[in-house]
N, C-alpha and C. Protein backbone atom coordinates (compact mmCIF):
# COMPACT_ATOMS: atom_id res chain seq x y z
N UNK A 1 3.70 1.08 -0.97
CA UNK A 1 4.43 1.48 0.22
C UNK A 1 4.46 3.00 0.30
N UNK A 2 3.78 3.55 1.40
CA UNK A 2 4.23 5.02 1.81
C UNK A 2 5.02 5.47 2.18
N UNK A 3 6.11 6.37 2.04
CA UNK A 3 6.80 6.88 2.46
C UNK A 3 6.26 7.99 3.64
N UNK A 4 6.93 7.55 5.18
CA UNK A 4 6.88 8.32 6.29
C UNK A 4 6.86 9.47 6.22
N UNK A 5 6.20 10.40 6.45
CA UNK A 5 6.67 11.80 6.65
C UNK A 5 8.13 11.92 8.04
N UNK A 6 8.71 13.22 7.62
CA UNK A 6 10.18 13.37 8.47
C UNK A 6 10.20 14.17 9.25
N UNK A 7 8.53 15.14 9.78
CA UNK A 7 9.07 15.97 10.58
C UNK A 7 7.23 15.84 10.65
N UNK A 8 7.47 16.52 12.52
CA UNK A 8 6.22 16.62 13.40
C UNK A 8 5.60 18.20 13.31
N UNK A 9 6.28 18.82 12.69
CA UNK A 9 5.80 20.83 12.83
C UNK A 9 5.34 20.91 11.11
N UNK A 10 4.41 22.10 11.75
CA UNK A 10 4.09 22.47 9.93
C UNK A 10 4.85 23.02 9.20
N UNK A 11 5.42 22.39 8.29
CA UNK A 11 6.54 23.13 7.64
C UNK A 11 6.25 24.02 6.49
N UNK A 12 6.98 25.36 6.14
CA UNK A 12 6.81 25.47 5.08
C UNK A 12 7.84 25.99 3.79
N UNK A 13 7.65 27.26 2.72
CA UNK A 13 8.38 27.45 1.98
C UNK A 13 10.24 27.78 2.18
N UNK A 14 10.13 28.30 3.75
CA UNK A 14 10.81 28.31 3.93
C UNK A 14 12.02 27.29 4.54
N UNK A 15 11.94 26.56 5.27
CA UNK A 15 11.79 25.28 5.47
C UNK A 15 12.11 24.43 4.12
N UNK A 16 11.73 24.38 3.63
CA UNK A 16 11.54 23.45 2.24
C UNK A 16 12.70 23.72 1.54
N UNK A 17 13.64 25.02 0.79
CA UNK A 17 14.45 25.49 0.42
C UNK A 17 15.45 25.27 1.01
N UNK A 18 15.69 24.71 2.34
CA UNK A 18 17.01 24.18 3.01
C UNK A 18 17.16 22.59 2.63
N UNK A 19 16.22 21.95 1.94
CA UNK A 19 16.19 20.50 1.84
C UNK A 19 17.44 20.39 0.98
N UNK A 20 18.35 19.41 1.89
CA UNK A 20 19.53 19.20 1.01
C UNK A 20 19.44 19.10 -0.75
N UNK A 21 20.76 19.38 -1.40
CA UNK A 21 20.04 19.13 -3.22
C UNK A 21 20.49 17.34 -3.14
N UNK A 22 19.98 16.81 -2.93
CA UNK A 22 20.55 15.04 -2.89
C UNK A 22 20.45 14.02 -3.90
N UNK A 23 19.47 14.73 -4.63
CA UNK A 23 19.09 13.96 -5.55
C UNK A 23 17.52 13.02 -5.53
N UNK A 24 17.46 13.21 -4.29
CA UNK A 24 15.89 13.02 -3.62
C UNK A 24 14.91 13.90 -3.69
N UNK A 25 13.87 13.25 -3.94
CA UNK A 25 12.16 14.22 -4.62
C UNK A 25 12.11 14.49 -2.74
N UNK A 26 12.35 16.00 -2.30
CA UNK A 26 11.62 16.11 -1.25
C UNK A 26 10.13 16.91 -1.47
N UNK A 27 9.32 16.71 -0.52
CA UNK A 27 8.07 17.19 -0.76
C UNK A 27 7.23 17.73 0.47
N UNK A 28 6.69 18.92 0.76
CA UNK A 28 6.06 19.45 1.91
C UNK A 28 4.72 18.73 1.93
N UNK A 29 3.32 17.65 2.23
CA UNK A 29 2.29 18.03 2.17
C UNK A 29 1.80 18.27 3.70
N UNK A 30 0.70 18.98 3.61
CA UNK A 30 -0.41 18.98 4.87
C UNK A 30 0.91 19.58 6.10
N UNK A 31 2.24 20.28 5.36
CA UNK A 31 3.43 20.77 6.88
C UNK A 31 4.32 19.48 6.89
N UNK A 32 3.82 18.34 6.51
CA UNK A 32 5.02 17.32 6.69
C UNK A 32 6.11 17.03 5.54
N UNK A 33 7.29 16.83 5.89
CA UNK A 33 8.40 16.53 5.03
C UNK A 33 8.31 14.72 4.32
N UNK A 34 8.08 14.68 3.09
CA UNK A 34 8.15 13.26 2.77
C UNK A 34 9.37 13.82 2.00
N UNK A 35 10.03 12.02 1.52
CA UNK A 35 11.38 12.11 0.59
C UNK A 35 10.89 10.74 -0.49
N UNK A 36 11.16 10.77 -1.59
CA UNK A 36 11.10 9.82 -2.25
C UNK A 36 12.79 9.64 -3.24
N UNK A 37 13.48 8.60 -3.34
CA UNK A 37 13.96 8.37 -4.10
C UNK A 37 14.21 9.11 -5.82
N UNK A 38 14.70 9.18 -6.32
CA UNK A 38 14.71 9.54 -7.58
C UNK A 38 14.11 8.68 -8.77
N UNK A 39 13.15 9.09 -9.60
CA UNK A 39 12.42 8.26 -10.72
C UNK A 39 13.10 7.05 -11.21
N UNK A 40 12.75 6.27 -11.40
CA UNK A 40 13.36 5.07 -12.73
C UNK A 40 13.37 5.38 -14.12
N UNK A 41 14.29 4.79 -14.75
CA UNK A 41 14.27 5.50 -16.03
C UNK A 41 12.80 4.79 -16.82
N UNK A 42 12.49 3.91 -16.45
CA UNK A 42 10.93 3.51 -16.66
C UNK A 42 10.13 5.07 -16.98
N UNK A 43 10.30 5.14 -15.56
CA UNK A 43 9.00 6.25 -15.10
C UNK A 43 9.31 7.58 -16.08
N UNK A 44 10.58 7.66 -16.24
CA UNK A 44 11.38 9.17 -16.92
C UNK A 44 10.87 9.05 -18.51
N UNK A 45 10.79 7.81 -19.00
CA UNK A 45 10.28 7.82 -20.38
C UNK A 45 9.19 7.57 -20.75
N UNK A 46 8.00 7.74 -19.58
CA UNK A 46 7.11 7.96 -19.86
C UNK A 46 6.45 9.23 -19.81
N UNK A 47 6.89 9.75 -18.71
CA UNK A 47 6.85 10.96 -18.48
C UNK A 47 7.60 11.95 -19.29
N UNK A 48 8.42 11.84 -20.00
CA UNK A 48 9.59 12.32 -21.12
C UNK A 48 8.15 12.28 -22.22
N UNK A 49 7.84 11.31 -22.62
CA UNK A 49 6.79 11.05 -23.76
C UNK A 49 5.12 11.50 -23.51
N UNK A 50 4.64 11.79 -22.45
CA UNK A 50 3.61 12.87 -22.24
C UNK A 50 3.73 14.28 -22.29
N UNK A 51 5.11 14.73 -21.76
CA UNK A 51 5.36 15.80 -21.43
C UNK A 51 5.73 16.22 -23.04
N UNK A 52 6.00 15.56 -23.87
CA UNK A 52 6.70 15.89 -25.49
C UNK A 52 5.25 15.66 -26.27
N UNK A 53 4.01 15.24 -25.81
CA UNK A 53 3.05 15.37 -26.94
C UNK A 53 1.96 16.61 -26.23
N UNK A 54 2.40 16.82 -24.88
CA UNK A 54 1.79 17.89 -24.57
C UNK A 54 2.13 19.16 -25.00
N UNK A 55 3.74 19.32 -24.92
CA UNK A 55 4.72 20.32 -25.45
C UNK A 55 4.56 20.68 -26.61
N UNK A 56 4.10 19.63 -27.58
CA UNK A 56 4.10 20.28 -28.93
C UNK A 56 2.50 20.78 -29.19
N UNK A 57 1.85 20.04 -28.79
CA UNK A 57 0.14 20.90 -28.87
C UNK A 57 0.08 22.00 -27.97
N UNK A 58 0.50 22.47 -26.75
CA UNK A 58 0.34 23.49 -25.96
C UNK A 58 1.66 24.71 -26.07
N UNK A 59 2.53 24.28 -25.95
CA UNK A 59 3.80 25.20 -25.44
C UNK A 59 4.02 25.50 -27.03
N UNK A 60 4.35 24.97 -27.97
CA UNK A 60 5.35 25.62 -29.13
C UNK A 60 3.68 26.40 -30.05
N UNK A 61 2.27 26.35 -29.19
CA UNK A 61 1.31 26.93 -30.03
C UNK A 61 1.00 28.55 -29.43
N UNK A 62 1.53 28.44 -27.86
CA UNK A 62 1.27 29.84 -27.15
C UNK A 62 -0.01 29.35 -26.12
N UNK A 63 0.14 28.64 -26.14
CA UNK A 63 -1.60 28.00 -25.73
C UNK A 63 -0.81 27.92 -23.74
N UNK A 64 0.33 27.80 -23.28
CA UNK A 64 0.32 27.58 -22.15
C UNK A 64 2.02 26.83 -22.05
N UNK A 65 2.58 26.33 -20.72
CA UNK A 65 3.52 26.39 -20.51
C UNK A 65 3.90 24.14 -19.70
N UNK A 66 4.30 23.79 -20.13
CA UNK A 66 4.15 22.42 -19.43
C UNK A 66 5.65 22.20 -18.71
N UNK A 67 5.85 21.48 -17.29
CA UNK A 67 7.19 21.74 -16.86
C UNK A 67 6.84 20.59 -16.12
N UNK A 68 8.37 19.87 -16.42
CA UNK A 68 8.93 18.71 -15.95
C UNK A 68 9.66 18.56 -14.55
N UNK A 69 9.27 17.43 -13.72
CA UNK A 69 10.15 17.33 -12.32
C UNK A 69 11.64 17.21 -12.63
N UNK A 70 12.36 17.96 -12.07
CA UNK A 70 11.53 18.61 -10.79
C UNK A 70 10.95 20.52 -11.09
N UNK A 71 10.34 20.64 -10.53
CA UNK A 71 10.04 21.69 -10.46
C UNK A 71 9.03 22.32 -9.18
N UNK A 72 9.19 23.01 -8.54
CA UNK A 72 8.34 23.57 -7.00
C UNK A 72 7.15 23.94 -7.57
N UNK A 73 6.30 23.22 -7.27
CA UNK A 73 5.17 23.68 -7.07
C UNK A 73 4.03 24.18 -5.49
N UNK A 74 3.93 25.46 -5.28
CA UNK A 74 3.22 25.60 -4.10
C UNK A 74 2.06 26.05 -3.84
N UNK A 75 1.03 25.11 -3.20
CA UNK A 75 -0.19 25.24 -3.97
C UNK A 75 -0.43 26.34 -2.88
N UNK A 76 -0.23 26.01 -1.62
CA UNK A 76 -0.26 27.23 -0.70
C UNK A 76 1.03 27.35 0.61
N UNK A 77 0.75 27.60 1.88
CA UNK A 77 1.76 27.87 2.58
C UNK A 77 2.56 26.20 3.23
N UNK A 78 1.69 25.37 3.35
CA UNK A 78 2.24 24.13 3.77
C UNK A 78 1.97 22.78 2.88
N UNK A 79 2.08 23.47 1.18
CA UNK A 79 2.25 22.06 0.14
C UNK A 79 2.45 22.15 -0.85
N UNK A 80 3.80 22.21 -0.41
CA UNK A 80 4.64 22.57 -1.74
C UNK A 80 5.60 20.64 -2.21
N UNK A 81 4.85 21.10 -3.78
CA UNK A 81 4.93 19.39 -3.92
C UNK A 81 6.00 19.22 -5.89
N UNK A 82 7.08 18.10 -5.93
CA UNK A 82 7.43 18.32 -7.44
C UNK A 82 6.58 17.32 -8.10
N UNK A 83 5.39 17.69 -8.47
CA UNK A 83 4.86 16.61 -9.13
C UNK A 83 5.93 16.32 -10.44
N UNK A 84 5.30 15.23 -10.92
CA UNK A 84 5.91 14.72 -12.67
C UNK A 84 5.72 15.72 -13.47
N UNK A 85 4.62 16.29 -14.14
CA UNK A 85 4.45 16.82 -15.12
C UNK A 85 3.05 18.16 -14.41
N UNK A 86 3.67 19.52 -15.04
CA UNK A 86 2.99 20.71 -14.14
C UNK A 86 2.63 21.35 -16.15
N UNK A 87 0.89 21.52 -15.84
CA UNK A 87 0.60 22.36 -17.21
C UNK A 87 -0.10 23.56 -16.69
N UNK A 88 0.61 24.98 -17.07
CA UNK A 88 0.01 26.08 -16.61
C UNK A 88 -0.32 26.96 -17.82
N UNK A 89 -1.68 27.14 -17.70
CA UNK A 89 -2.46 27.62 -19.62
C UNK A 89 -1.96 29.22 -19.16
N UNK A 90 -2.10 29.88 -20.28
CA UNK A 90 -1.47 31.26 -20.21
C UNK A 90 -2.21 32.11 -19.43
N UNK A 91 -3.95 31.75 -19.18
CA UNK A 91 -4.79 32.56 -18.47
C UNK A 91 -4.34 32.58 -17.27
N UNK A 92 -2.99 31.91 -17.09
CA UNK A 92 -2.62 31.70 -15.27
C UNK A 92 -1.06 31.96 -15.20
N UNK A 93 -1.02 32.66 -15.97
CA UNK A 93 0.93 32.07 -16.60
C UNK A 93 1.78 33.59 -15.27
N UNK A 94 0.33 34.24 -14.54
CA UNK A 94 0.94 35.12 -13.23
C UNK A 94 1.77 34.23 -12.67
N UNK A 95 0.86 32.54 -12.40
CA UNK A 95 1.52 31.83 -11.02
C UNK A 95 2.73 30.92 -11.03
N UNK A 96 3.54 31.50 -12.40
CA UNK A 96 4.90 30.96 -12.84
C UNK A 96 5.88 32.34 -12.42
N UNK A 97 6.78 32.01 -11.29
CA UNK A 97 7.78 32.92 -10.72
C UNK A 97 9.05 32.35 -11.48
N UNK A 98 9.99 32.87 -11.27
CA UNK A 98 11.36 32.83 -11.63
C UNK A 98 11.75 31.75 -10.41
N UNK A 99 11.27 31.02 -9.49
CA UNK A 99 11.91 30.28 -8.57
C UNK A 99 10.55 28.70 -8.51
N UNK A 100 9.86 29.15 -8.93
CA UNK A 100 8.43 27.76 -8.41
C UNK A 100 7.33 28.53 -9.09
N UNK A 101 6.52 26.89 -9.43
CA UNK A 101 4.85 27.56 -9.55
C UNK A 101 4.15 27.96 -8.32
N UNK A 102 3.63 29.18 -7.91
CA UNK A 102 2.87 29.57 -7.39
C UNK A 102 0.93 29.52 -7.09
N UNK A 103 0.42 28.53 -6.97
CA UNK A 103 -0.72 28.94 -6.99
C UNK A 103 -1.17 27.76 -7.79
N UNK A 104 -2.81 27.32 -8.08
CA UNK A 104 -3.18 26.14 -8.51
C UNK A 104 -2.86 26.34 -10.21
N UNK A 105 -2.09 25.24 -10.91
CA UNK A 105 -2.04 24.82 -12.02
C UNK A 105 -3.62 24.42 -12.84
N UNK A 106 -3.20 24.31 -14.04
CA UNK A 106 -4.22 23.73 -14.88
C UNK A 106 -4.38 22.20 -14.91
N UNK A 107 -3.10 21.56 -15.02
CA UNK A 107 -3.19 19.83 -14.71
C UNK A 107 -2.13 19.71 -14.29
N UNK A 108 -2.31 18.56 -13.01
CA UNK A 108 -1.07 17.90 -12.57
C UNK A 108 -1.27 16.60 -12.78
N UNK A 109 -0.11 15.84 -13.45
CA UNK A 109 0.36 14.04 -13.49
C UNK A 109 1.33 14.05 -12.62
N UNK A 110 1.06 12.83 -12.18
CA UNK A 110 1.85 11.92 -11.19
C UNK A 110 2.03 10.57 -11.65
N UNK A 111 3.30 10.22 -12.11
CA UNK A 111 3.95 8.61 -12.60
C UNK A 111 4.18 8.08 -11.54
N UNK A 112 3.18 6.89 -11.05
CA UNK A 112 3.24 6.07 -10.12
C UNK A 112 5.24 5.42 -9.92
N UNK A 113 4.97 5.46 -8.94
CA UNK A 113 6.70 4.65 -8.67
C UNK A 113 6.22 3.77 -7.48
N UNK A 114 7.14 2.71 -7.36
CA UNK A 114 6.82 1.96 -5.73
C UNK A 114 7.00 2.35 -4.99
N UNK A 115 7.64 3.43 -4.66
CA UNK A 115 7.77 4.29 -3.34
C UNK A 115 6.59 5.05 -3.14
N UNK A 116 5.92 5.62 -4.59
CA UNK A 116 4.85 7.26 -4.44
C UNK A 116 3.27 6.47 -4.45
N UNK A 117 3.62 5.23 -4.59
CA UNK A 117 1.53 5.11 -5.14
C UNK A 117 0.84 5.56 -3.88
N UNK A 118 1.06 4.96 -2.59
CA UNK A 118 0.38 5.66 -1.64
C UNK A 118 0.60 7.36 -1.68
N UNK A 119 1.33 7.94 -1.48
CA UNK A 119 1.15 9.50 -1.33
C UNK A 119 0.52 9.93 -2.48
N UNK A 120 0.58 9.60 -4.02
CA UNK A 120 0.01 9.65 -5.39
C UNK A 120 -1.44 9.11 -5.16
N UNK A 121 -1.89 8.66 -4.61
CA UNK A 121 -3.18 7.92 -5.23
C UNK A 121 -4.31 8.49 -4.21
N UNK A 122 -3.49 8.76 -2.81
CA UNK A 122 -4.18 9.45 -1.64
C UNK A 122 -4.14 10.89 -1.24
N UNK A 123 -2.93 11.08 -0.40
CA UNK A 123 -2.59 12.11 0.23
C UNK A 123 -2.68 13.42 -0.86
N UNK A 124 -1.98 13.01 -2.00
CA UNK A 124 -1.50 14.11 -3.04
C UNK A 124 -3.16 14.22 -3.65
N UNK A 125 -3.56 13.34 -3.66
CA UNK A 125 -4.98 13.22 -4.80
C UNK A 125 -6.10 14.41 -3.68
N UNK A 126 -5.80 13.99 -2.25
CA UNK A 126 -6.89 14.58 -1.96
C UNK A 126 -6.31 16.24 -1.58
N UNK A 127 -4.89 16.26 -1.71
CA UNK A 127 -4.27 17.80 -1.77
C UNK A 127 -4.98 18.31 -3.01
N UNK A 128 -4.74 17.62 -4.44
CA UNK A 128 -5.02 18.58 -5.47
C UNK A 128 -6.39 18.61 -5.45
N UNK A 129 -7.14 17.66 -4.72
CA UNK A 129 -8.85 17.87 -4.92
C UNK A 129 -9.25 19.15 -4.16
N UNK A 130 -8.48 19.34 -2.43
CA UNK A 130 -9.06 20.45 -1.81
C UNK A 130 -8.40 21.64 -2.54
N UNK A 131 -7.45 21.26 -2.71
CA UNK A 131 -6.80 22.72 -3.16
C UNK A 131 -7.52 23.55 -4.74
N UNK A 132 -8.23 22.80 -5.38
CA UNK A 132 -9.59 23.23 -6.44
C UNK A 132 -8.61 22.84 -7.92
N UNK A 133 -7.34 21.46 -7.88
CA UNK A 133 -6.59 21.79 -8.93
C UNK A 133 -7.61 21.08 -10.28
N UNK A 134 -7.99 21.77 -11.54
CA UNK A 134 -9.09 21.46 -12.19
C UNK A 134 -8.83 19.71 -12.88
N UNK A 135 -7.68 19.40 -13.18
CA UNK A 135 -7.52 18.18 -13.97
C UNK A 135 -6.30 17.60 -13.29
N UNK A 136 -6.25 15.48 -13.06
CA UNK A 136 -5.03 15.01 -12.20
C UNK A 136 -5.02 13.96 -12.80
N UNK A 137 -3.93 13.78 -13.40
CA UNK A 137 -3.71 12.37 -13.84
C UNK A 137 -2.66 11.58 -13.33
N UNK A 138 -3.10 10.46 -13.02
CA UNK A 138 -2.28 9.44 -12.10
C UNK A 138 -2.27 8.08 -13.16
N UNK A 139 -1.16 7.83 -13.69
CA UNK A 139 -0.44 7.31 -14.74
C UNK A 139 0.50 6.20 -13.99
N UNK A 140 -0.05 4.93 -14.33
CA UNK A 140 0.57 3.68 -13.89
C UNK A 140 1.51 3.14 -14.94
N UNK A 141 2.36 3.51 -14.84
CA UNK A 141 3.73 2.51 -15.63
C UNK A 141 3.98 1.15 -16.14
N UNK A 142 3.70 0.77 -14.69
CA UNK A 142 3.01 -0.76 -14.67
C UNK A 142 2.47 -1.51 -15.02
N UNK A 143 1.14 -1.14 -15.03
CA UNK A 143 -0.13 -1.44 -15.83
C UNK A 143 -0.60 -0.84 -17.02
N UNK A 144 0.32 0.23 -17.63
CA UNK A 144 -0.17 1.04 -18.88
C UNK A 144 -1.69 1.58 -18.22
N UNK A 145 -2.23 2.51 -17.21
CA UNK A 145 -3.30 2.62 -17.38
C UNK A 145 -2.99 4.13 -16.58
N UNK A 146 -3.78 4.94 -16.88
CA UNK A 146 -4.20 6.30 -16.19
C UNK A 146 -5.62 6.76 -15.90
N UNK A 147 -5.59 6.97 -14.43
CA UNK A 147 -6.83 7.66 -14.24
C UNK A 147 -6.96 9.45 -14.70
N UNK A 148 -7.86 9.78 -15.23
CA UNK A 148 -8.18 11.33 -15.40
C UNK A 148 -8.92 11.52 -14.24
N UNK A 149 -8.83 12.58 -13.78
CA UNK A 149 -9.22 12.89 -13.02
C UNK A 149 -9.82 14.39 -13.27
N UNK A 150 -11.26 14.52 -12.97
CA UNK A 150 -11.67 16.08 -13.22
C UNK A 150 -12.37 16.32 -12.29
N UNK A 151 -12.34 17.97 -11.89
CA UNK A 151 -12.62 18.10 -10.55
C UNK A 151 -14.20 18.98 -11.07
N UNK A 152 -15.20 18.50 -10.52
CA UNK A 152 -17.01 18.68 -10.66
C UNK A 152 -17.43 18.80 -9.26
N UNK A 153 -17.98 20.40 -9.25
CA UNK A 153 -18.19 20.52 -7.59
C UNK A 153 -17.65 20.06 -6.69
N UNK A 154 -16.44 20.73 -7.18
CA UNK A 154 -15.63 20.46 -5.58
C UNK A 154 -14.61 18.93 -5.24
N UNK A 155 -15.26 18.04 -6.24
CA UNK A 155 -14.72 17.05 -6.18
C UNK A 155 -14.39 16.18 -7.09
N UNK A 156 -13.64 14.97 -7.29
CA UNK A 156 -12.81 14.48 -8.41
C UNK A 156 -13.65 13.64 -9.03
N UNK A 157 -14.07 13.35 -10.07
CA UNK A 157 -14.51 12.38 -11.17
C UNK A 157 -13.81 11.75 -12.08
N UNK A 158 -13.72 10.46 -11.87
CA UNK A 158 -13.13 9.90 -12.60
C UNK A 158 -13.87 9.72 -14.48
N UNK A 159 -12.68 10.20 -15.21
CA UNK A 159 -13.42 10.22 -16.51
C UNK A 159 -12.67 8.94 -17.20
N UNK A 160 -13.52 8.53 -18.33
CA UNK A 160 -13.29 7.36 -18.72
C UNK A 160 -12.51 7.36 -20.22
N UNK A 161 -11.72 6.78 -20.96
CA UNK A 161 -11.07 6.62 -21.94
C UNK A 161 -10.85 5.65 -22.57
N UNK A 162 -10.21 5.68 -24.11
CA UNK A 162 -9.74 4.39 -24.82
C UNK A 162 -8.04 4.39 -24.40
N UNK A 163 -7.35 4.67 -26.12
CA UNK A 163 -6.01 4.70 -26.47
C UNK A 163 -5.68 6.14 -25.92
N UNK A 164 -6.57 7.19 -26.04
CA UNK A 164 -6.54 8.54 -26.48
C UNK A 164 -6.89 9.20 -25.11
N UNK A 165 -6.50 9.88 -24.28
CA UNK A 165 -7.27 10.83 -23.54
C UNK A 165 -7.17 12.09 -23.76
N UNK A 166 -8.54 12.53 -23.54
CA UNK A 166 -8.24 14.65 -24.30
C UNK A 166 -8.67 15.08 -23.05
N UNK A 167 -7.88 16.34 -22.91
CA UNK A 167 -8.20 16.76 -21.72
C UNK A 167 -9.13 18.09 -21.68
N UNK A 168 -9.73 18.04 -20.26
CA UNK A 168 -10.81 18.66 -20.23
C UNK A 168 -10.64 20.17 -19.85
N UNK A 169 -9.09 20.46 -19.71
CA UNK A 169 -8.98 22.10 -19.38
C UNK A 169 -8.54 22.67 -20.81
N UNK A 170 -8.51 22.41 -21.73
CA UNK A 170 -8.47 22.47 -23.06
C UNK A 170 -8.42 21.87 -24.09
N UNK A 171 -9.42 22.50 -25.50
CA UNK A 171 -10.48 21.64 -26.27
C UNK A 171 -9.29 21.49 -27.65
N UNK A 172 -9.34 20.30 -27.80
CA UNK A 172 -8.42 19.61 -28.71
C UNK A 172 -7.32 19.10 -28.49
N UNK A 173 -7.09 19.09 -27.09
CA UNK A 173 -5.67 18.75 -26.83
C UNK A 173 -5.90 17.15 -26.10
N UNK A 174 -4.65 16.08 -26.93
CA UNK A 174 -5.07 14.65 -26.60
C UNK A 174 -3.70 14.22 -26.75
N UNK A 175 -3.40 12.87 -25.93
CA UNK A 175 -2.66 12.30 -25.20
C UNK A 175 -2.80 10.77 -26.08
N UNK A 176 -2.32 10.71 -27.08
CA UNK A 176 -1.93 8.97 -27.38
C UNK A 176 -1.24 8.34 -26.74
N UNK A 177 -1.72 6.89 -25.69
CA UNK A 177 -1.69 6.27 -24.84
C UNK A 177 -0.64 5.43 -25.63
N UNK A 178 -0.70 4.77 -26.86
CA UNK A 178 -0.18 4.10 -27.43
C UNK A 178 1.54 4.38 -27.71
N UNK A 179 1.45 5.67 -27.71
CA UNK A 179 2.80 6.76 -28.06
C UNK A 179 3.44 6.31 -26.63
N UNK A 180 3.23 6.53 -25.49
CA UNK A 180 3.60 7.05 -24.19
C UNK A 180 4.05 5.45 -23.98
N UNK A 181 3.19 4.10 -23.82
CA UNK A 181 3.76 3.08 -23.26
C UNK A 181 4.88 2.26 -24.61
């Protein structure tokens, strides 16, 4: 199920910062206002448990910075989005402000929910594809399964895995599947 967008004008950063604090994931894409509900604690401990095996190989080594929803991310003037899990390597650590990420990340995940799979699997997938974001993982709860996603000329390739996925914006760093579900 998709959630409607809430408004007909292109919206943007500014705009976005008046969104009530409600407790609702609001989200700008393509100028439109979507709202999603707040995570399940399902979704929170999985995402709790990627974000903690990423944290300890990247963030406590200097290697880069990993940040949990919510958090603003704006890839440009009309899509500004809180994904699940935001990894920004230090070669980019400019496009971390004191208020939102600024500018394309190194990897974005998205934890499927029943409200997000349509905007997650589509809308958002083909935001981070135009917008040049290098690695996207879309992580089913549900089904224990995640697509990688790597972006090859311009466009997304799906890469293939076991238990383990290592990711492709930096060499040695891996994701036990087994840990997370």
């Amino acid at each position: 199920m998709s959630t409607e967008p809430q408004s007909k004008t292109h919206l943007g950063y500014a705009e976005y910062v008046c969104f009530p604090d409600d407790g609702k994931r609001h989200e700008i894409i393509e100028g439109e206002h979507y709202m999603n509900p707040a995570p399940s604690t399902n979704h929170q401990t999985v995402s709790r448990r990627i974000q903690f095996s990423l944290y300890s190989q990247i963030e406590l080594k200097g290697l880069g910075q990993v940040f949990d929803a919510p958090v603003d991310l704006q890839l440009n003037e009309h899509n500004i989005v809180q994904p699940d899990i935001v990894l920004v390597l230090e070669a980019k650590r400019q496009i971390i402000t004191p208020t939102k990420i600024k500018g394309i990340p190194d990897l974005i995940i998205e934890i499927l929910s029943p409200t997000s799979i349509d905007n997650d699997c589509v809308l958002k997938r083909q935001m981070y594809e135009t917008a040049g974001v290098p690695e996207y993982w879309i992580v089913d709860p549900f089904e224990h399964e995640v697509q990688q996603l790597v972006l090859e000329e311009g466009k997304y390739v799906l890469r293939g895995h076991g238990d383990t996925i290592t990711l492709t914006v930096l060499e040695n760093i891996r994701v036990d599947l087994k840990e997370v579900w």
